[in-house]
Protein backbone atom coordinates (compact mmCIF):
# COMPACT_ATOMS: atom_id res chain seq x y z
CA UNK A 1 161.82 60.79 173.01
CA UNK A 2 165.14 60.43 174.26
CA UNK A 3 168.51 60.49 172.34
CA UNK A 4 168.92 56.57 172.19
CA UNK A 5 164.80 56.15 170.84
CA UNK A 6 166.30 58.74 168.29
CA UNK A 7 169.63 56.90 167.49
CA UNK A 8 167.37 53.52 167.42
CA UNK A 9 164.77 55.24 165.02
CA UNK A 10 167.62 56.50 162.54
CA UNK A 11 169.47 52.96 162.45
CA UNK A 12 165.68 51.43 161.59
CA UNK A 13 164.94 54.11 158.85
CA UNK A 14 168.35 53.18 157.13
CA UNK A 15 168.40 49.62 157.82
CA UNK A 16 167.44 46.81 155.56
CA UNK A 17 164.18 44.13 155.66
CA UNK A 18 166.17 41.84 157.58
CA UNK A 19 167.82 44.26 159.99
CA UNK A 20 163.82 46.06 160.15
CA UNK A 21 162.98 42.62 161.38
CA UNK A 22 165.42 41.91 164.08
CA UNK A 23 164.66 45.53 165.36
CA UNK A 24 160.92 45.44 165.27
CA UNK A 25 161.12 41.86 167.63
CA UNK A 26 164.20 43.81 169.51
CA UNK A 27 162.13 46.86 170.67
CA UNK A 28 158.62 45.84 171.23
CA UNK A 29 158.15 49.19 172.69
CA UNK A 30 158.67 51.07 169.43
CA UNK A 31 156.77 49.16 167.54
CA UNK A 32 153.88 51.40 166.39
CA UNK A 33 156.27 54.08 165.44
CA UNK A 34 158.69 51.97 162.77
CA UNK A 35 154.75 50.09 161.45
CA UNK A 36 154.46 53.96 161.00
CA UNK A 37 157.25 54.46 159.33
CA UNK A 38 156.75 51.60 157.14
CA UNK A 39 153.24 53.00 156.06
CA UNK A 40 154.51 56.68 155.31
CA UNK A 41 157.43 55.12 153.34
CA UNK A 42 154.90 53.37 151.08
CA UNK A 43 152.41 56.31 150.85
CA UNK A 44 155.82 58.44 149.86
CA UNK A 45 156.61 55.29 146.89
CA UNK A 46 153.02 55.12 146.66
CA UNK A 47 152.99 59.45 145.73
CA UNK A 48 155.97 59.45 144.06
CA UNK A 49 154.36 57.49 141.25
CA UNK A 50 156.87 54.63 142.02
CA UNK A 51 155.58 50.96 140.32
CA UNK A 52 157.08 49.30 143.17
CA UNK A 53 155.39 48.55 146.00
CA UNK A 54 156.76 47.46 149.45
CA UNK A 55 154.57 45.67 151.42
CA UNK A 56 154.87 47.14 155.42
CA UNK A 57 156.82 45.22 158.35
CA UNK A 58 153.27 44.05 159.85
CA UNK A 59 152.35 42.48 156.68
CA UNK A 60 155.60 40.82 156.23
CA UNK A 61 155.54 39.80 159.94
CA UNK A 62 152.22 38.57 159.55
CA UNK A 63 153.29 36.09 156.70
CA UNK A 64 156.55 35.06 158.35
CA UNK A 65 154.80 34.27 161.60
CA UNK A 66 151.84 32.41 160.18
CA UNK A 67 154.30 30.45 157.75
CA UNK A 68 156.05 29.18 161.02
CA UNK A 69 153.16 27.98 163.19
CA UNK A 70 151.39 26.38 159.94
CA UNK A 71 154.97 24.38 159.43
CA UNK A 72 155.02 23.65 163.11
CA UNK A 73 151.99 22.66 163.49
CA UNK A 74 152.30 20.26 160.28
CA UNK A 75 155.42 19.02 161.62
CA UNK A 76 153.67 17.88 165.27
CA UNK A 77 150.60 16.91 163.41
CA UNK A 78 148.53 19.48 164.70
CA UNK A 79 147.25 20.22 161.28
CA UNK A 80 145.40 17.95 159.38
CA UNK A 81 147.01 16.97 156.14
């Protein structure tokens, strides 16, 4: 990887869910390594014998996206009510 993957990769590790977001849609090509990221962080919580769990950036994506097109698709009456 080059320096700026590395710089990019650091920023992601210490960033918050919102700022995890913005960079998972930002760098498309790094995708599978911060969903990777996301799953060893929760195995770590998971290990530690944390109570908390964090569901990853996919899942998270998942709902946020499917939220979206179900209200869009409401909204244009796509969806039956």
């Amino acid at each position: 990887m080059t320096a700026s993957h590395d710089k990019i990769i650091a920023e992601y590790r210490d960033a918050d869910f919102n700022r995890r977001l913005h960079m998972y849609l930002q760098f498309p090509h790094l995708r599978s390594t911060f969903i990777l990221m996301d799953q060893n962080d929760q195995n770590t919580d998971l290990s530690a014998g944390f109570k908390f769990r964090r569901n990853s950036l996919a899942a998270q994506l998942s709902v946020i996206l499917c939220s979206a097109a179900g209200c869009l698709k409401k909204l244009f009456g796509l969806a039956a009510p």
